[in-house]
C-alpha atoms as a PDB file:
ATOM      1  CA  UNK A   1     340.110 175.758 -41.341  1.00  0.00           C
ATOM      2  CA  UNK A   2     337.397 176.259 -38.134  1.00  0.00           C
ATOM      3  CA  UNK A   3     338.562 179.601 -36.422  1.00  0.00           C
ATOM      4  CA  UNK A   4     334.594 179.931 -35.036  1.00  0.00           C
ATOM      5  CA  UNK A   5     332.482 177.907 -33.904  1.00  0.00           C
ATOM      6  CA  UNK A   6     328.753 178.527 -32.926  1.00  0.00           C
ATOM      7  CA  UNK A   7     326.934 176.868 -30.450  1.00  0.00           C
ATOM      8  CA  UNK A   8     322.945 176.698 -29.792  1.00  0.00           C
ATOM      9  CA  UNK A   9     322.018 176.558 -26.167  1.00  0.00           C
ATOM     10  CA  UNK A  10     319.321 174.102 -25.199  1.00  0.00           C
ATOM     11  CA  UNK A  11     319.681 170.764 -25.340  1.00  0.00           C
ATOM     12  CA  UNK A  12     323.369 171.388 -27.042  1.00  0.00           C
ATOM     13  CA  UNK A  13     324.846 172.764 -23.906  1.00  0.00           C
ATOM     14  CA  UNK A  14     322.186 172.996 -21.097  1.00  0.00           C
ATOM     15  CA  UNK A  15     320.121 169.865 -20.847  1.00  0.00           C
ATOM     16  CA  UNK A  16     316.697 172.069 -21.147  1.00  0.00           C
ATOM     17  CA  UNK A  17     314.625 169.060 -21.672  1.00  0.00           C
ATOM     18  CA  UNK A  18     315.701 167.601 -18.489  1.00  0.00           C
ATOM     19  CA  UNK A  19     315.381 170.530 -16.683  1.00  0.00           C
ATOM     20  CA  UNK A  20     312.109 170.584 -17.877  1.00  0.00           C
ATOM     21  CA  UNK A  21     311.129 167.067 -17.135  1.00  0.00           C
ATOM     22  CA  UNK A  22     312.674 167.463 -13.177  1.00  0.00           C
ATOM     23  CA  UNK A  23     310.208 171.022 -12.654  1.00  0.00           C
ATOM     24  CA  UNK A  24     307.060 168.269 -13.588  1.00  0.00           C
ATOM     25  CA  UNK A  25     307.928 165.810 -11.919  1.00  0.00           C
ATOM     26  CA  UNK A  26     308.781 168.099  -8.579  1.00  0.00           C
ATOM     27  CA  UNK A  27     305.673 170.041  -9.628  1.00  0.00           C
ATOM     28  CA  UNK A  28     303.513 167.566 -10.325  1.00  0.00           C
ATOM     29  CA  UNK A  29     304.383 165.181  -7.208  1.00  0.00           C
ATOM     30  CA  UNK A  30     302.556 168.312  -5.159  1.00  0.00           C
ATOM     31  CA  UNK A  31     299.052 167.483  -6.597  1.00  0.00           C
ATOM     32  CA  UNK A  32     300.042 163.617  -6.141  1.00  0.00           C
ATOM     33  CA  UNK A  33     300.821 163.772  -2.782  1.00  0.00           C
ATOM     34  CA  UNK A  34     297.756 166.029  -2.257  1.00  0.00           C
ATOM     35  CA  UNK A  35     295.284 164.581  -4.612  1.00  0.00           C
ATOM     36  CA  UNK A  36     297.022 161.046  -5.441  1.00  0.00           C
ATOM     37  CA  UNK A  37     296.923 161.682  -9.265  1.00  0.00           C
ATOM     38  CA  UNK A  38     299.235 159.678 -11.024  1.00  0.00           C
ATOM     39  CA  UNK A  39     301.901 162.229 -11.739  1.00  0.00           C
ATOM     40  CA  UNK A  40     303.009 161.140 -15.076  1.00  0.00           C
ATOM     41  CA  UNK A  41     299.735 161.287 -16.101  1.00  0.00           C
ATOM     42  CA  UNK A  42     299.194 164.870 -14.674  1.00  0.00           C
ATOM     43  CA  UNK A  43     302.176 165.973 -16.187  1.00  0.00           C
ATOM     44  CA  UNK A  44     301.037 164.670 -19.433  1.00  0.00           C
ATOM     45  CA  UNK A  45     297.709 166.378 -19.874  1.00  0.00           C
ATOM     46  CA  UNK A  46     299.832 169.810 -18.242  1.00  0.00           C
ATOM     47  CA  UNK A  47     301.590 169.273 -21.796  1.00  0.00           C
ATOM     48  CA  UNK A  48     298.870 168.834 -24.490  1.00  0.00           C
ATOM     49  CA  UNK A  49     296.997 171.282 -22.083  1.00  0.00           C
ATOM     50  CA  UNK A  50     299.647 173.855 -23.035  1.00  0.00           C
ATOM     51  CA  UNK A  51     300.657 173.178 -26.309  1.00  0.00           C
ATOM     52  CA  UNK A  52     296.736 173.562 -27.188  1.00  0.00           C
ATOM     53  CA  UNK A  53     296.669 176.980 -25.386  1.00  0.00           C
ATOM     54  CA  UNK A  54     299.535 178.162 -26.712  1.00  0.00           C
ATOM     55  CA  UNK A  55     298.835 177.961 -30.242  1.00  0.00           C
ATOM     56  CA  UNK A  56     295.324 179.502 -29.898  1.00  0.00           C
ATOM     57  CA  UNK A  57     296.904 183.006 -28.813  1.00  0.00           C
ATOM     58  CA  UNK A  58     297.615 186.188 -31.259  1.00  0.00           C
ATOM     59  CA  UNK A  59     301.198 185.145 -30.128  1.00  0.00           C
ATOM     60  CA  UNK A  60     301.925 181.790 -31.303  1.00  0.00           C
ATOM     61  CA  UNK A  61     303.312 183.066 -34.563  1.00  0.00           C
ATOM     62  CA  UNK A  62     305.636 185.516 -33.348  1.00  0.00           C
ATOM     63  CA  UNK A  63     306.932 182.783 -30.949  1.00  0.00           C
ATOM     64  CA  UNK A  64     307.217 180.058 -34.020  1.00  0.00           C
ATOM     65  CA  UNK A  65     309.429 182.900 -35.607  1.00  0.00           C
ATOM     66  CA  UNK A  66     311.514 183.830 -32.670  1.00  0.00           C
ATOM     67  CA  UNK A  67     311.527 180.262 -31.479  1.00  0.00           C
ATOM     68  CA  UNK A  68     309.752 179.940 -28.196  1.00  0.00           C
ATOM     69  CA  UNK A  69     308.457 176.668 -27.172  1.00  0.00           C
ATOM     70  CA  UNK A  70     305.059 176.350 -24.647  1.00  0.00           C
ATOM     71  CA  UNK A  71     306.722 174.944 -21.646  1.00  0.00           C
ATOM     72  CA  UNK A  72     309.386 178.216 -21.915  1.00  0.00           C
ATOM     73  CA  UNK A  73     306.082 180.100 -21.773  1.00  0.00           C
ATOM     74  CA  UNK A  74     304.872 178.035 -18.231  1.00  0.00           C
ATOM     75  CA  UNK A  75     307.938 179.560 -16.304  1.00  0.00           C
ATOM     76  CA  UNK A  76     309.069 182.678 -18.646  1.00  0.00           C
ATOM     77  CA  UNK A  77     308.444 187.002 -17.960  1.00  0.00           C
ATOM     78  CA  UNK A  78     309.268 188.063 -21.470  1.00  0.00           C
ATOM     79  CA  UNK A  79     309.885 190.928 -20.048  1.00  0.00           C
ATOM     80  CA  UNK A  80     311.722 192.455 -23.336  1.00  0.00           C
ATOM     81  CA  UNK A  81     310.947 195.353 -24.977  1.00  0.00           C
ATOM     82  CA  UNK A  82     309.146 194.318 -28.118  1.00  0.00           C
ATOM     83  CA  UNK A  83     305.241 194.650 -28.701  1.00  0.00           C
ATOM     84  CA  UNK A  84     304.937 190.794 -29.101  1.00  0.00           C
ATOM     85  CA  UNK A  85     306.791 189.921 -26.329  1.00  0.00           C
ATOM     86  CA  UNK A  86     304.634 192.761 -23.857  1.00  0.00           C
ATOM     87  CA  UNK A  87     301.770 191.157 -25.076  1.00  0.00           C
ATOM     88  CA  UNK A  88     303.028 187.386 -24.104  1.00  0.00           C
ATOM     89  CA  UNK A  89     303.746 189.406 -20.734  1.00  0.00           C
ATOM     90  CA  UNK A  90     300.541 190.127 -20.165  1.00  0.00           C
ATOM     91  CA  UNK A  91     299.009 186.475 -21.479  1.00  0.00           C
ATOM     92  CA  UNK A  92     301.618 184.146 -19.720  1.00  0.00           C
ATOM     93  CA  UNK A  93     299.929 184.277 -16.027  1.00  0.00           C
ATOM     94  CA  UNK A  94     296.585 183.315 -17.331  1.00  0.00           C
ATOM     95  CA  UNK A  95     298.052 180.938 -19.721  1.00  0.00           C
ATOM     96  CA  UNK A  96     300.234 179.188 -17.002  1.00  0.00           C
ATOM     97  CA  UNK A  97     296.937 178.800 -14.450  1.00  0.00           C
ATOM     98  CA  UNK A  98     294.738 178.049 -17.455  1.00  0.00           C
ATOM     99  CA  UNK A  99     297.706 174.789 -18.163  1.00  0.00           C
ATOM    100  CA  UNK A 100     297.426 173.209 -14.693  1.00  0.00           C
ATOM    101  CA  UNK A 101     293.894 173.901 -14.021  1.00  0.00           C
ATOM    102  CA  UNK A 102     292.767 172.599 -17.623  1.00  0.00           C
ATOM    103  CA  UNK A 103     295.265 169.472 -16.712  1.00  0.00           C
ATOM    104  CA  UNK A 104     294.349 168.779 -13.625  1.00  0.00           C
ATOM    105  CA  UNK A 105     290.766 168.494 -14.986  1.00  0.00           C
ATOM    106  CA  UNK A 106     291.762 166.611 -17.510  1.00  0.00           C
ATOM    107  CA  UNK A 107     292.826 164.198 -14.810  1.00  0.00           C
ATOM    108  CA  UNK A 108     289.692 164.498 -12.513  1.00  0.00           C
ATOM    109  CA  UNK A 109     290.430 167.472 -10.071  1.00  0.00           C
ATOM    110  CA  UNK A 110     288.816 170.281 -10.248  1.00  0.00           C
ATOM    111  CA  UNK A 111     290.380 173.174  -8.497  1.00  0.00           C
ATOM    112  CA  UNK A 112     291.458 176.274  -9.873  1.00  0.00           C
ATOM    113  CA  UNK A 113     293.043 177.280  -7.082  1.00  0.00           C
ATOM    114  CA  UNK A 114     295.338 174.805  -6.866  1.00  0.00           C
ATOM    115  CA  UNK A 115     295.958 175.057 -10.245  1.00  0.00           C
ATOM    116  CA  UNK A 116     297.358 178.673  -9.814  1.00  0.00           C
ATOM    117  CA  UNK A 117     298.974 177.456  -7.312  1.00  0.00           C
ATOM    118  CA  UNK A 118     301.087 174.674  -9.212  1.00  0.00           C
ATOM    119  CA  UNK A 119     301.706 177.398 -11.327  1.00  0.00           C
ATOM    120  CA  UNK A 120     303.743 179.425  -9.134  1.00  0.00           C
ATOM    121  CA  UNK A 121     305.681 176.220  -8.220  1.00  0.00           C
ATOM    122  CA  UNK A 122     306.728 174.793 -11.588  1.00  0.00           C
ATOM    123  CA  UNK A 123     308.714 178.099 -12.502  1.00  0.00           C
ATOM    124  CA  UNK A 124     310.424 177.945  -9.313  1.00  0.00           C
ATOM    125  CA  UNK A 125     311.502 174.356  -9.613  1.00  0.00           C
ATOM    126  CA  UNK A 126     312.524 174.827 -13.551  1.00  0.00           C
ATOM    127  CA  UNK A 127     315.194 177.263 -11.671  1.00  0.00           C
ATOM    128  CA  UNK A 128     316.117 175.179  -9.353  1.00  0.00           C
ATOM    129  CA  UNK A 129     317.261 172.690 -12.230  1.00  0.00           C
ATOM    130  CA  UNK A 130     319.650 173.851 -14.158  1.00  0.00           C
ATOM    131  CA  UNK A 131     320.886 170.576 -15.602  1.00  0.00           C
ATOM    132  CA  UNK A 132     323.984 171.440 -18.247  1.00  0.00           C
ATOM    133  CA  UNK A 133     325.576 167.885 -19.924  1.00  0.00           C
ATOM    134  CA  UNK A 134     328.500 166.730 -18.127  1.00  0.00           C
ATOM    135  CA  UNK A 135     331.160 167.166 -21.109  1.00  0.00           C
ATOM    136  CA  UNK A 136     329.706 170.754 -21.983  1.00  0.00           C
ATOM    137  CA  UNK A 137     332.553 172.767 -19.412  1.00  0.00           C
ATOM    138  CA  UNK A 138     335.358 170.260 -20.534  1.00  0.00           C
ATOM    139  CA  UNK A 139     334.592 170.859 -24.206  1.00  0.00           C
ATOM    140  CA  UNK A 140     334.922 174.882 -23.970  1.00  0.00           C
ATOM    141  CA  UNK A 141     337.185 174.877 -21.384  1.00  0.00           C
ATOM    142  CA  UNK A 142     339.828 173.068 -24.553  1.00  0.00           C
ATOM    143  CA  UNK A 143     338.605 175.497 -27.259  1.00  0.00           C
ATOM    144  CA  UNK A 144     338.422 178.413 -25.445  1.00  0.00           C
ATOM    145  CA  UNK A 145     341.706 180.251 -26.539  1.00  0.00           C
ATOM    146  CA  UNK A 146     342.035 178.565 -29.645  1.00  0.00           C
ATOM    147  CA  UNK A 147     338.762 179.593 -31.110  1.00  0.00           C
ATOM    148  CA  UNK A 148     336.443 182.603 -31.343  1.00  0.00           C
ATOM    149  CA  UNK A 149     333.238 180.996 -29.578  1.00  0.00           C
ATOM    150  CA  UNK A 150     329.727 182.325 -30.375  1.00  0.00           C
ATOM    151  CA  UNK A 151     326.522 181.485 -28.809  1.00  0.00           C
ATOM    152  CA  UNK A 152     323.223 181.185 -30.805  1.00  0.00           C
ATOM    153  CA  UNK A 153     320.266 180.652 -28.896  1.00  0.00           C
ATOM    154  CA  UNK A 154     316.334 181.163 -30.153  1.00  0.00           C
ATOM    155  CA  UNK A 155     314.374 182.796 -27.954  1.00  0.00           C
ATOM    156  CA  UNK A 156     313.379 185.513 -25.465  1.00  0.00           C
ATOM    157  CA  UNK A 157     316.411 187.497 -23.833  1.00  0.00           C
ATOM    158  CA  UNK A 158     314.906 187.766 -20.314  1.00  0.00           C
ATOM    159  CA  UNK A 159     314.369 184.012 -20.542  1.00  0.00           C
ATOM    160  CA  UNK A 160     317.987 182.954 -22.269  1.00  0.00           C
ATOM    161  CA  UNK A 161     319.420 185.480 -19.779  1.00  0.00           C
ATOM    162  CA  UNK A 162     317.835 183.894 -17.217  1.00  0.00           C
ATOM    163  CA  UNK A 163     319.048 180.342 -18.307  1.00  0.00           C
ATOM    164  CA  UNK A 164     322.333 182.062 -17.945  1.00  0.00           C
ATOM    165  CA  UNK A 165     322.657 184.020 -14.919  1.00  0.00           C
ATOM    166  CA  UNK A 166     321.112 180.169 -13.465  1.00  0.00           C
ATOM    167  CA  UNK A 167     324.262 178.484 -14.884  1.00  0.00           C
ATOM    168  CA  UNK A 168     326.584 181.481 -14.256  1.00  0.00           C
ATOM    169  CA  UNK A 169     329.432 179.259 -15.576  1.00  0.00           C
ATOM    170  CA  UNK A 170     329.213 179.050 -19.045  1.00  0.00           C
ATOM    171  CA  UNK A 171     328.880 183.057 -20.034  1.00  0.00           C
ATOM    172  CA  UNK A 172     332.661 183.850 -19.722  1.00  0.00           C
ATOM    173  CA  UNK A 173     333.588 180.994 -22.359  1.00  0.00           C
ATOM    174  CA  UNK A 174     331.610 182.805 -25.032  1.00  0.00           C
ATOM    175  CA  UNK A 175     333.099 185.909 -27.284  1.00  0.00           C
ATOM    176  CA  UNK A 176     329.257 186.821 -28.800  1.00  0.00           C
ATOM    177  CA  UNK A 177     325.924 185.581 -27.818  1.00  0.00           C
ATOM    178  CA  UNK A 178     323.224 186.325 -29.519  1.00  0.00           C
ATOM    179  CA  UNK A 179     319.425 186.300 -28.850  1.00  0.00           C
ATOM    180  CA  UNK A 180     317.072 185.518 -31.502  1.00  0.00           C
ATOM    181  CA  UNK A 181     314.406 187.701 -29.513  1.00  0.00           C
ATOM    182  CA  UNK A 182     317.056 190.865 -29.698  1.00  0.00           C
ATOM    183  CA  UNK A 183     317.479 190.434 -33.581  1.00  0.00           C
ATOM    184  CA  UNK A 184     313.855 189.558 -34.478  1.00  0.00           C
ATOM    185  CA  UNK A 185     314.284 186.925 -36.150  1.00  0.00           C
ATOM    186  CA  UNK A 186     315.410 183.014 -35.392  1.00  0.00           C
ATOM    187  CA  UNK A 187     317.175 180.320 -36.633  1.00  0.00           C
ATOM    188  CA  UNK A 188     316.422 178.611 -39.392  1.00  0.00           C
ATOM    189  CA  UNK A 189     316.083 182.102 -41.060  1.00  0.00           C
ATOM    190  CA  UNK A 190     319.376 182.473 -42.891  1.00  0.00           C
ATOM    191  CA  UNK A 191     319.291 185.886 -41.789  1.00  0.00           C
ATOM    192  CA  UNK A 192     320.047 185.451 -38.201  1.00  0.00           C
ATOM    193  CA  UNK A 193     323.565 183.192 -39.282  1.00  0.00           C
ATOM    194  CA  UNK A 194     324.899 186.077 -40.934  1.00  0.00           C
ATOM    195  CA  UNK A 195     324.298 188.888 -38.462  1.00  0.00           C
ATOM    196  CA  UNK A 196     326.336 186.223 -36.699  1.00  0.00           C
ATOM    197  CA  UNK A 197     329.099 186.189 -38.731  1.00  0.00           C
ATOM    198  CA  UNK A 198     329.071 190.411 -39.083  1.00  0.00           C
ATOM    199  CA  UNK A 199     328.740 190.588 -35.578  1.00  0.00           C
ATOM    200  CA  UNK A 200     331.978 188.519 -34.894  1.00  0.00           C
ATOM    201  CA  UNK A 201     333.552 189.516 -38.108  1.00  0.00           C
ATOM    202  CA  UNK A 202     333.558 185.603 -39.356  1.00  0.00           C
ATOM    203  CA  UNK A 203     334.064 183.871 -42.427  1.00  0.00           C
ATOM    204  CA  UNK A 204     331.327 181.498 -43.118  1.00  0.00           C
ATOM    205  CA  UNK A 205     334.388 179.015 -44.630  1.00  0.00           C
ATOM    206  CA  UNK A 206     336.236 179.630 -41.310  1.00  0.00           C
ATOM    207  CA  UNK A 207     332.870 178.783 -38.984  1.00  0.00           C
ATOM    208  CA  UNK A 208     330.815 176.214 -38.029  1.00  0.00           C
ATOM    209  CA  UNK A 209     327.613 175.469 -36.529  1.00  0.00           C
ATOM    210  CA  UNK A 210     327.280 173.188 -33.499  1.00  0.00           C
ATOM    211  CA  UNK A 211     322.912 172.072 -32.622  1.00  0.00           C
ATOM    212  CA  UNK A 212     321.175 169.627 -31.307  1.00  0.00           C
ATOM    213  CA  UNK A 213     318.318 170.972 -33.437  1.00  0.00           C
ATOM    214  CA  UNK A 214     318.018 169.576 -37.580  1.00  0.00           C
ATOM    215  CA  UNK A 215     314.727 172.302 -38.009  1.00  0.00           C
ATOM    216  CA  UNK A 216     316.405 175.007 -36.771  1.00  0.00           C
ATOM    217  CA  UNK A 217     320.581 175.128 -36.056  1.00  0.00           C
ATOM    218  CA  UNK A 218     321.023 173.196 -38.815  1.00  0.00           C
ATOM    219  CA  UNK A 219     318.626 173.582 -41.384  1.00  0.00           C
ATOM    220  CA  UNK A 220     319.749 177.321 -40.700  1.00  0.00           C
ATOM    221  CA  UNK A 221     323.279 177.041 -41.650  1.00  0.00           C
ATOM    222  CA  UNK A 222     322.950 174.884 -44.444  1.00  0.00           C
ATOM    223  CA  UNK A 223     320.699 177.974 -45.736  1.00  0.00           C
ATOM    224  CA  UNK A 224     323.553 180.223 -44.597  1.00  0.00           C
ATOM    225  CA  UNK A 225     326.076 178.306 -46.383  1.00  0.00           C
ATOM    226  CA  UNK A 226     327.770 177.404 -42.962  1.00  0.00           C
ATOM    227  CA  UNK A 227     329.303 174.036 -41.849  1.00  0.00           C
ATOM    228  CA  UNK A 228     327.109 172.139 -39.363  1.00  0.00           C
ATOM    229  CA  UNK A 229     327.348 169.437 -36.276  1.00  0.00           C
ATOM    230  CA  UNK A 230     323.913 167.874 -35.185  1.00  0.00           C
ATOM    231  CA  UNK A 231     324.814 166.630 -32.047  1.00  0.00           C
ATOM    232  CA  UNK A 232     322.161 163.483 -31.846  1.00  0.00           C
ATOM    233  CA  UNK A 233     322.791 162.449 -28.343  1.00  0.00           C
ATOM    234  CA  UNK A 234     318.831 160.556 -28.689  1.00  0.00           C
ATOM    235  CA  UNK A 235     319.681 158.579 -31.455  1.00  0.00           C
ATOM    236  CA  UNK A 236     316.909 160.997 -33.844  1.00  0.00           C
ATOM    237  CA  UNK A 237     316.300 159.587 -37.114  1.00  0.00           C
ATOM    238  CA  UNK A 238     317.509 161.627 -39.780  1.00  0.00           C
ATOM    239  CA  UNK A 239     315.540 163.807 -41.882  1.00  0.00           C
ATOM    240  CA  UNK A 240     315.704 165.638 -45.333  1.00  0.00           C
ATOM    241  CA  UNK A 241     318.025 168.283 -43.300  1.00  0.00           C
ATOM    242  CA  UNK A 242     321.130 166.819 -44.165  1.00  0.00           C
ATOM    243  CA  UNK A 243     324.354 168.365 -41.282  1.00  0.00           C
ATOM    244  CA  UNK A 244     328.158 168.500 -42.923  1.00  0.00           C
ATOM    245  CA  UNK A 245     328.587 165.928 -39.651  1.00  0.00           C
ATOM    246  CA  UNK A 246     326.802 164.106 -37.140  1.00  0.00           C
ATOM    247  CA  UNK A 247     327.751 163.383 -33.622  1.00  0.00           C
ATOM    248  CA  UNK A 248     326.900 161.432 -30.457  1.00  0.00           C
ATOM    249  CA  UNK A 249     328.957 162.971 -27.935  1.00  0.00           C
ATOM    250  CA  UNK A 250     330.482 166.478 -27.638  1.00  0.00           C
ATOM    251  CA  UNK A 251     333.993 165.676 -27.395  1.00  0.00           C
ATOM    252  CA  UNK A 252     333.681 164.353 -30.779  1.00  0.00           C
ATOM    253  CA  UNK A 253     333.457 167.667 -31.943  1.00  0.00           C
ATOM    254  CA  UNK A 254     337.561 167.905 -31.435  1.00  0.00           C
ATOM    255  CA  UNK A 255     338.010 165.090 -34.387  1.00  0.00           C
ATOM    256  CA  UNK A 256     336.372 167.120 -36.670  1.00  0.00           C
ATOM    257  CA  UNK A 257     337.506 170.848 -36.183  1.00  0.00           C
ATOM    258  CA  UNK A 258     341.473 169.701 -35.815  1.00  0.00           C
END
């Protein structure tokens, strides 16, 4: 019998990846309207420009463990109290101009200036679009009461807090949440699950995980020996992960816990 049930974050409850995909396209329709790039395209080389840069810093391994992904690092502080997380401190500014000037070269414009300047603006429009899925407040606002709710999320705690105090609404339904960056370690690390179920005094027969992620939330709690919910909402092809259940929709979620 369910008594807890553990939900990831992004792109399970908050729709990060659109939020993402709005502070782009708000971003990126500066240097359009000023340059006439093509936006998507812009927005495009911003990405590979990032991902490359990311990986090539002393970081990039920490932030694989933790689970930090490059655009978190284009509008992040990390200001947390870990060595790793100083030093990503100290490399995100140059990192974030180094994204949008390398991409707007990559799209004929040069101007470095600019670029730092698009920079500044793309954090400030990821804020201003918090996007959370439309069934997310219904869904909690029904097992609140009748279940002990935990939140998992990988990644920094100034950044996940952020996400948070953003969407203001959704702390109160949670009993736990807990911060991959506060542990030092992330999901899939099997480790992680059962501080989880310590922290909240769980039985792993009595919980169940609830991601949108098979590489991490689930993959996780299969290693765990927990019960999990991959909550395919794109229609992802399966992998070798393998969840306890699959769903489309949130509300689905009721059909399997009762």
């Amino acid at each position: 019998m369910v008594k807890t049930i553990i939900f990831d974050l992004d792109d399970t409850l908050l729709w990060d990846k659109r939020s993402v995909k709005e502070a782009f396209a708000a971003t990126c329709q500066l240097a359009a309207d000023k340059y006439g790039v093509d936006q998507e395209e812009l927005e495009a080389a911003v990405r590979e420009q990032a991902r490359e840069l990311y990986q090539s810093y002393e970081t990039y391994e920490f932030t694989q463990m933790i689970g930090i992904n490059p655009f978190e690092g284009l509008w992040g502080n990390f200001l947390d109290d870990h060595t790793y997380f100083k030093k990503m401190a100290e490399i995100v500014p140059t990192y974030r101009k180094d994204a949008w000037t390398n991409g707007l070269k990559q799209v004929g414009i040069d101007d470095a200036e600019y670029g730092a300047y698009l920079a500044e603006q793309f954090p400030e429009n990821r804020k201003k679009n918090p996007f959370v899925y439309e069934e997310t407040f219904d869904v909690l606002k029904k097992l609140q009461g009748n279940y002990q709710l935990i939140m998992l999320t990988n990644g920094s705690p100034d950044l996940q807090n952020t996400k948070l105090t953003i969407t203001p609404e959704l702390r109160p339904y949670f009993d736990y949440i807990i911060i991959s960056g506060d542990f030092g370690k992330g999901k899939p690390d099997p480790s992680i699950f059962e501080h989880v179920l310590e922290t909240a005094k769980a039985d792993k027969d009595d919980a169940i995980m609830v991601g949108d992620n098979l590489m991490t939330d689930i993959l996780g709690a299969n290693r765990a020996g927990i019960k999990s919910v991959w909550i395919n909402r794109e229609n992802k092809t399966p992998t070798d992960v393998k969840p306890t259940y699959e769903i489309k929709h949130l509300e689905e979620l009721f059909d399997i816990i009762q």
